[in-house]
N, C-alpha and C. Protein backbone atom coordinates (compact mmCIF):
# COMPACT_ATOMS: atom_id res chain seq x y z
N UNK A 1 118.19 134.40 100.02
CA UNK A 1 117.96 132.96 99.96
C UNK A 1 116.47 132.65 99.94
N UNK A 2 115.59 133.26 101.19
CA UNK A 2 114.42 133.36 100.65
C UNK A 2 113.25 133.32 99.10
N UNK A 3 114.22 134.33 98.62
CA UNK A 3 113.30 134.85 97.60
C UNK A 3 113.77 133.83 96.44
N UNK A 4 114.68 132.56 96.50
CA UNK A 4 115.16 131.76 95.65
C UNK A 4 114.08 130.93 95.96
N UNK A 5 113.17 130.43 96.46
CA UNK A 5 112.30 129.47 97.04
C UNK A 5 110.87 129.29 96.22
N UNK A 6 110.83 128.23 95.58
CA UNK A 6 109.56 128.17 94.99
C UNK A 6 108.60 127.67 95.57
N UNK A 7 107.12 128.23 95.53
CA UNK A 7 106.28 127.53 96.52
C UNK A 7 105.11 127.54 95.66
N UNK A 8 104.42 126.23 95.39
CA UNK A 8 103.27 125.46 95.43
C UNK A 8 101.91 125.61 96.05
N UNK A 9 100.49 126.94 96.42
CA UNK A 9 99.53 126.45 97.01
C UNK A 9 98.61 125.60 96.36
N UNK A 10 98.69 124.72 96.47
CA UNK A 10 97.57 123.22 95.77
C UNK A 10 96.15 123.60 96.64
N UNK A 11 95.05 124.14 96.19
CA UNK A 11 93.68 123.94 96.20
C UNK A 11 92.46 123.86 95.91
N UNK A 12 91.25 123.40 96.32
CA UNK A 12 90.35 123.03 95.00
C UNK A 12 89.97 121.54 95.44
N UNK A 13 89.23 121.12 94.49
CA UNK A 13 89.08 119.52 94.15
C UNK A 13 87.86 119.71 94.51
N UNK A 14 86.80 118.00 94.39
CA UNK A 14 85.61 117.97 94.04
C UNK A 14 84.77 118.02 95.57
N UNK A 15 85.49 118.18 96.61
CA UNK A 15 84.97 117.85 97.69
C UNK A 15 83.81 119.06 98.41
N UNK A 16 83.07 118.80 99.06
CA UNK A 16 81.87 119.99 99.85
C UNK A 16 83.10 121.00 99.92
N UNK A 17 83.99 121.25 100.54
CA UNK A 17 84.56 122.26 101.13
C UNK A 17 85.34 122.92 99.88
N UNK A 18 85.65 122.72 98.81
CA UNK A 18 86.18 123.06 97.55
C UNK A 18 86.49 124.19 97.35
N UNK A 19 85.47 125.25 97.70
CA UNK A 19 85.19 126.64 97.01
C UNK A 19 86.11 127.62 98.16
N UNK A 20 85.76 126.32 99.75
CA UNK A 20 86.67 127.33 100.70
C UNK A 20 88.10 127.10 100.35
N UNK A 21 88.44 126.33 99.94
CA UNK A 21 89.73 125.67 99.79
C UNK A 21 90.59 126.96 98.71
N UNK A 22 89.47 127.13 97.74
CA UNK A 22 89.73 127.52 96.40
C UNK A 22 90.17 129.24 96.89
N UNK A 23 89.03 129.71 97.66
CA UNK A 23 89.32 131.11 98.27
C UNK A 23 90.47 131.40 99.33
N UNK A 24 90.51 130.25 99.99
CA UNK A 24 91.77 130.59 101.22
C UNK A 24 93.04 130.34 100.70
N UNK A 25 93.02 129.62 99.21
CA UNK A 25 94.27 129.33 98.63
C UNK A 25 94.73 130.62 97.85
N UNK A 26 93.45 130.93 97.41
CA UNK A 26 94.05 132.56 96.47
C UNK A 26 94.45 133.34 97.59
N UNK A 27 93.93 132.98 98.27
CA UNK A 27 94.50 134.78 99.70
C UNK A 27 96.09 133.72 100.18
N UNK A 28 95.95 133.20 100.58
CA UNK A 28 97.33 132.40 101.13
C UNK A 28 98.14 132.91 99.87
N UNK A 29 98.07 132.76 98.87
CA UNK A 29 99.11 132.45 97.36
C UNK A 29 99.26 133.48 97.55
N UNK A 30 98.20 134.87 97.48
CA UNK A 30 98.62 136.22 97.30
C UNK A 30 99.55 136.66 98.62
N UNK A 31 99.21 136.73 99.25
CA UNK A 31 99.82 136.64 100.72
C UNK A 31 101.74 136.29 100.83
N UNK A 32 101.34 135.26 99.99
CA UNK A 32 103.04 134.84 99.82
C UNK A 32 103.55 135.31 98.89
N UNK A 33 102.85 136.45 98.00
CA UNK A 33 103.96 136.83 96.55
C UNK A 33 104.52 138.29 97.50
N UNK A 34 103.60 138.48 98.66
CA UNK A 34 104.44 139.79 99.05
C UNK A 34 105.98 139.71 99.38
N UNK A 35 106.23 138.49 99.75
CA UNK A 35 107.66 138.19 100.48
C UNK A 35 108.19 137.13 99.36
N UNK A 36 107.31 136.29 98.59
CA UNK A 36 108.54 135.63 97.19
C UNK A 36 107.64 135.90 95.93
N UNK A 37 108.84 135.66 95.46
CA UNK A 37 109.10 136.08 94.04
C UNK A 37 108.22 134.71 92.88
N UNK A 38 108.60 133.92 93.33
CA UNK A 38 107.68 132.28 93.09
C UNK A 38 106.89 131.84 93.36
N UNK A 39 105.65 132.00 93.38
CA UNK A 39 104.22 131.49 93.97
C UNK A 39 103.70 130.88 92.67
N UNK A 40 103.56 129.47 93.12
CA UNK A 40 102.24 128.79 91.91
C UNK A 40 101.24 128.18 92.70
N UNK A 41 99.88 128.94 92.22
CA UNK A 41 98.69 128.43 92.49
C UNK A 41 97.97 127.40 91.54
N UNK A 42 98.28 126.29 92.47
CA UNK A 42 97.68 124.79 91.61
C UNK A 42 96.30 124.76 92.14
N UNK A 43 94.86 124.94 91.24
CA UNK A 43 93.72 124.71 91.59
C UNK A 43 93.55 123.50 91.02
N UNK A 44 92.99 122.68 92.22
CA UNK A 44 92.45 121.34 91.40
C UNK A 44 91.04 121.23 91.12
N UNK A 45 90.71 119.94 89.79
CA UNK A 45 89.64 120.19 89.14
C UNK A 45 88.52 120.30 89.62
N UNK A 46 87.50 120.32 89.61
CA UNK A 46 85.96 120.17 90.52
C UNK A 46 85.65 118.49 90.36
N UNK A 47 86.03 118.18 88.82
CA UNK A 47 85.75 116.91 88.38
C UNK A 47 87.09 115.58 89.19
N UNK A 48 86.69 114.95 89.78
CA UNK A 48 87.57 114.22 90.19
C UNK A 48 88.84 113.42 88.87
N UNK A 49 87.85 113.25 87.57
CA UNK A 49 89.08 112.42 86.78
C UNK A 49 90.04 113.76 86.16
N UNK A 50 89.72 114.62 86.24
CA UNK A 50 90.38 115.86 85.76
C UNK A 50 91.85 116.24 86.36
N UNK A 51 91.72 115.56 88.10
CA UNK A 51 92.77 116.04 88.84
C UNK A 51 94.09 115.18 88.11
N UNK A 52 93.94 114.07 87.27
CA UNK A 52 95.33 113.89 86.92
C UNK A 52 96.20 114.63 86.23
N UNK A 53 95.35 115.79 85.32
CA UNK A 53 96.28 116.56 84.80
C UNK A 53 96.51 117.68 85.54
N UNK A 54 96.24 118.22 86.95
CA UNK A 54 97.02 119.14 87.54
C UNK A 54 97.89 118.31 87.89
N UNK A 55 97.99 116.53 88.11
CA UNK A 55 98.78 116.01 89.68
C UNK A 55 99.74 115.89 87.92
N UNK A 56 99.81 115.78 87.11
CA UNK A 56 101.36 115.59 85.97
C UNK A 56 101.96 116.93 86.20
N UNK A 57 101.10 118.19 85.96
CA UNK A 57 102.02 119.62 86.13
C UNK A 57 102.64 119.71 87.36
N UNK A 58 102.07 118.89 88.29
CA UNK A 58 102.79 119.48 89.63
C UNK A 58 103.80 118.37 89.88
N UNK A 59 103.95 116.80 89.10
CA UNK A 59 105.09 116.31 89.12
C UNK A 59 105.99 117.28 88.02
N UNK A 60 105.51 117.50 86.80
CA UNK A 60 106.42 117.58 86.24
C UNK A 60 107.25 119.26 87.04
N UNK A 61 106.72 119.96 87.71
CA UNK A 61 107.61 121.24 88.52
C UNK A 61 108.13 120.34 88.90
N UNK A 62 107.98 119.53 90.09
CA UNK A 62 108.89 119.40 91.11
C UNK A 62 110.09 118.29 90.18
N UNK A 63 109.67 117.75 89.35
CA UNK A 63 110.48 117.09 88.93
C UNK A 63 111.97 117.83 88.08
N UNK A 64 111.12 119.01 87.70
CA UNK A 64 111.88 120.01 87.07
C UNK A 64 113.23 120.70 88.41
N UNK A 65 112.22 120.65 89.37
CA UNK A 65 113.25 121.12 90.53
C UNK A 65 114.19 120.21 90.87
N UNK A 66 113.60 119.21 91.34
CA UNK A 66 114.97 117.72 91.60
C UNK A 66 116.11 117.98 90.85
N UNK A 67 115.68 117.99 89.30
CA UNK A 67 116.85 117.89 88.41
C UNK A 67 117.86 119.46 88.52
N UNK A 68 117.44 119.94 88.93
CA UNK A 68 118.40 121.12 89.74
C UNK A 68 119.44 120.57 90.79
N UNK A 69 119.67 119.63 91.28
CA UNK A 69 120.71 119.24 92.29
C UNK A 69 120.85 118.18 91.34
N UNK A 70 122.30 118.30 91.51
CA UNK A 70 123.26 117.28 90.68
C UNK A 70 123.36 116.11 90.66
N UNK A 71 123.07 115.34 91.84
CA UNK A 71 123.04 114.31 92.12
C UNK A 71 121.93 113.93 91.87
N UNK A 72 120.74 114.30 92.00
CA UNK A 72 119.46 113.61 91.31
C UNK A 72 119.49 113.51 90.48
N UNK A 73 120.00 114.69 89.33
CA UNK A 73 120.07 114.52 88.17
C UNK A 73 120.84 113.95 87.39
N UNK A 74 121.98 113.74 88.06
CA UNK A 74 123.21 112.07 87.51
C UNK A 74 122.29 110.62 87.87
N UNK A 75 121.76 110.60 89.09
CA UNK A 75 121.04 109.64 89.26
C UNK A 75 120.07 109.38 88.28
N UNK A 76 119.02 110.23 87.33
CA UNK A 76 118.54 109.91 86.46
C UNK A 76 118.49 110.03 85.41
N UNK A 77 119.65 110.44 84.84
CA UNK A 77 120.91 110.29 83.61
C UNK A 77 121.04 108.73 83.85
N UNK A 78 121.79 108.18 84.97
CA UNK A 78 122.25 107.32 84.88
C UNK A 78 121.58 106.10 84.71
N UNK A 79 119.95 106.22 84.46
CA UNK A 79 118.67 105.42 84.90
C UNK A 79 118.72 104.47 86.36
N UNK A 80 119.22 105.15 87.16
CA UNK A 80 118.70 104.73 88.47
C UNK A 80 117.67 105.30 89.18
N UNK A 81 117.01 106.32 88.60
CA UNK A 81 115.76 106.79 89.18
C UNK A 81 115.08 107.14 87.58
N UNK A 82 113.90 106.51 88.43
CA UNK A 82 112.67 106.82 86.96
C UNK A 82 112.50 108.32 87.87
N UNK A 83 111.17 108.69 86.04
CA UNK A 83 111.02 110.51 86.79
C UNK A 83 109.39 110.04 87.75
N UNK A 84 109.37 111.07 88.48
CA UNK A 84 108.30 111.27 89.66
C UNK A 84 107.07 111.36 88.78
N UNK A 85 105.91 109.98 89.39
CA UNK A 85 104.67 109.36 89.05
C UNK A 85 103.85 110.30 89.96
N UNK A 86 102.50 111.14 89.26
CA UNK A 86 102.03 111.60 90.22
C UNK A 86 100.95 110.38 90.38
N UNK A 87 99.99 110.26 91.61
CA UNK A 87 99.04 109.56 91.81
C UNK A 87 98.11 110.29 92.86
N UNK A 88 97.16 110.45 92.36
CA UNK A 88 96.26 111.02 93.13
C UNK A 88 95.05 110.04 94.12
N UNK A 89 95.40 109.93 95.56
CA UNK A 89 94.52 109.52 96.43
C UNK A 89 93.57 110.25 97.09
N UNK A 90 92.31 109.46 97.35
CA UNK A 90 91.32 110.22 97.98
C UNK A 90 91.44 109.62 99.13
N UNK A 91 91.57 110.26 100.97
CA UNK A 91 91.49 109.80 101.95
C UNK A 91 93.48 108.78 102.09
N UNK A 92 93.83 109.61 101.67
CA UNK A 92 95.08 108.83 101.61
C UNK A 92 96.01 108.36 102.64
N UNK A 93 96.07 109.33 103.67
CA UNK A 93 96.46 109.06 104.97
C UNK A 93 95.63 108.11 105.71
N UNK A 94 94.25 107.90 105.47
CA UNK A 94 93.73 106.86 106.24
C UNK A 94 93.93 105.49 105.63
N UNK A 95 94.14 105.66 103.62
CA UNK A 95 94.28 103.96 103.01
C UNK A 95 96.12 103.83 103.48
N UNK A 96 97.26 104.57 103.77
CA UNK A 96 98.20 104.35 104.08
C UNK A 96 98.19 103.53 105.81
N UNK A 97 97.84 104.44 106.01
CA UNK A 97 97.59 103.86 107.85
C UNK A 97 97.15 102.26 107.93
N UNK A 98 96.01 102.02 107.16
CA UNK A 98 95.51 101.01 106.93
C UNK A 98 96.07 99.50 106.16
N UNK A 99 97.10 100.41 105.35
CA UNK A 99 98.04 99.36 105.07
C UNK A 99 99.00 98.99 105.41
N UNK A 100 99.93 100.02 106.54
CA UNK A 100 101.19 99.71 107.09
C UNK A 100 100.41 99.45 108.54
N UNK A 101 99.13 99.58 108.89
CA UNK A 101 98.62 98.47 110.03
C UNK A 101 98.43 96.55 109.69
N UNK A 102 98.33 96.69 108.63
CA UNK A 102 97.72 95.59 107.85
C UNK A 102 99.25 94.68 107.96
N UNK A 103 100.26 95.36 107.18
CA UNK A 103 101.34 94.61 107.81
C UNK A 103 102.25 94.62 109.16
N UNK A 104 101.39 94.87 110.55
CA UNK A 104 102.24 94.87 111.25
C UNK A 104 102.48 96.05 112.02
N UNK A 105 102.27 97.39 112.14
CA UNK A 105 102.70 98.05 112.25
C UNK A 105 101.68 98.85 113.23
N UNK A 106 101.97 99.61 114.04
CA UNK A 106 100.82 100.10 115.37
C UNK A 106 100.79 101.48 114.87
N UNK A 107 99.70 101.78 115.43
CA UNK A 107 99.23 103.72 114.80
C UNK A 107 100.38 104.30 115.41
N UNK A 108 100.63 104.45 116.55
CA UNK A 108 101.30 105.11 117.32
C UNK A 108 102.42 105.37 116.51
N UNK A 109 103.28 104.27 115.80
CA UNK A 109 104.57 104.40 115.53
C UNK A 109 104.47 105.12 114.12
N UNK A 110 103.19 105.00 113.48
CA UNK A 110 103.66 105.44 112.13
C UNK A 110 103.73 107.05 111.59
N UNK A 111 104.14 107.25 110.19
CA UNK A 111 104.55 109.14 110.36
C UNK A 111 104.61 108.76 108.71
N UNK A 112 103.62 109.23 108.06
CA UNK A 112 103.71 109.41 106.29
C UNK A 112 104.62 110.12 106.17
N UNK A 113 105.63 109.21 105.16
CA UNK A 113 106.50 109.90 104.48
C UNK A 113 106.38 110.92 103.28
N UNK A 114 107.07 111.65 102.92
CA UNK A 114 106.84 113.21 102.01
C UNK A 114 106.96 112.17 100.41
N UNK A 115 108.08 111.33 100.16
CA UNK A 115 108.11 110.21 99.43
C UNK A 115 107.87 108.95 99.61
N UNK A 116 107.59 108.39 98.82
CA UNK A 116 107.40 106.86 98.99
C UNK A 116 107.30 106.48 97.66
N UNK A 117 108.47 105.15 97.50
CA UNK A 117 108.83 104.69 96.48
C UNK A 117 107.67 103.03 96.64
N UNK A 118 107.56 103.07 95.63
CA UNK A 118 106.03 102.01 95.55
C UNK A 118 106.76 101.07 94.45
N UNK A 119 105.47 100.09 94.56
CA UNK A 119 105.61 98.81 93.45
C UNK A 119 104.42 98.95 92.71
N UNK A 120 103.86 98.41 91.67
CA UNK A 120 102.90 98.49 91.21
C UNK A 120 101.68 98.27 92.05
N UNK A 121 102.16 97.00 92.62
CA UNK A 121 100.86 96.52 93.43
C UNK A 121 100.68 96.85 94.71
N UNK A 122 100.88 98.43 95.03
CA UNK A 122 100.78 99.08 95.99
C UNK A 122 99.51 99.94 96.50
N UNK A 123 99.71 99.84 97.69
CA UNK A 123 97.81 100.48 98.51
C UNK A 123 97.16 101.32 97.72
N UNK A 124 97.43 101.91 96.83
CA UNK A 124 96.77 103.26 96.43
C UNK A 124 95.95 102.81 94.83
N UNK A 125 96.63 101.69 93.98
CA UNK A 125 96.14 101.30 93.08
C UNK A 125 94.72 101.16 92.59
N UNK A 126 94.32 101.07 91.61
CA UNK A 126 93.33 101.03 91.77
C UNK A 126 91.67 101.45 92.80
N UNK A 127 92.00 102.31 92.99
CA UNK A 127 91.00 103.34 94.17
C UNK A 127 91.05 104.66 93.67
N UNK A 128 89.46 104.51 93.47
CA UNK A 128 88.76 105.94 93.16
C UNK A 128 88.99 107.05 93.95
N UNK A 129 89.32 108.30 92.95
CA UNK A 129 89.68 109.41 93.76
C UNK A 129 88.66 110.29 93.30
């Protein structure tokens, strides 16, 4: 069951720490092909506008995976689910925090979700990554 498991190390991007990111991700990735069979190493760009075309390959995997369970994939046969928008935020956990404080909501209670279904005119819009 293990070795059925696909796994994702995402690292890289334009930030000071980049290059460590970039090295601890190749040893992590390698690290994990000893025990699976599926390892993809997503390096992101150095250039910040660049990262949208890793963040489409890495919707379009996982999107590729969803449609592996039946029910997602009747669900978007049936057009009740559009396919998965990637969007790339910089500091994202702090502009989320900031907006579910904004309406209401105390630090304490909150916990980022893995998904989040958005509207257009949602926190992340328009903000430089």
């Amino acid at each position: 069951m293990c070795n059925q498991l696909r796994i994702a190390v995402v690292c890289g991007g334009s930030s000071a720490e980049a290059e460590v990111s970039r090295v601890s991700g190749r040893g992590v990735a390698q690290a994990l092909t000893a025990t699976f069979s599926n390892v993809l190493l997503l390096e992101l760009a150095a250039v910040p506008g660049e990262q949208g075309v890793l963040a489409a390959r890495l919707a379009a995997a996982a999107e590729t995976e969803l449609c592996r369970n039946y029910h997602y994939a009747h669900a978007r046969n049936l057009g009740q689910l559009q396919p998965l928008r990637p969007v790339c935020v910089r500091n994202g956990a702090a502009a989320y925090y900031a907006m579910r404080m904004s309406m209401g909501a105390r630090m304490g209670t909150l916990k980022i979700p893995a998904l989040h279904a958005a509207r257009a005119d949602h926190w992340w819009h328009d903000k430089p990554y």
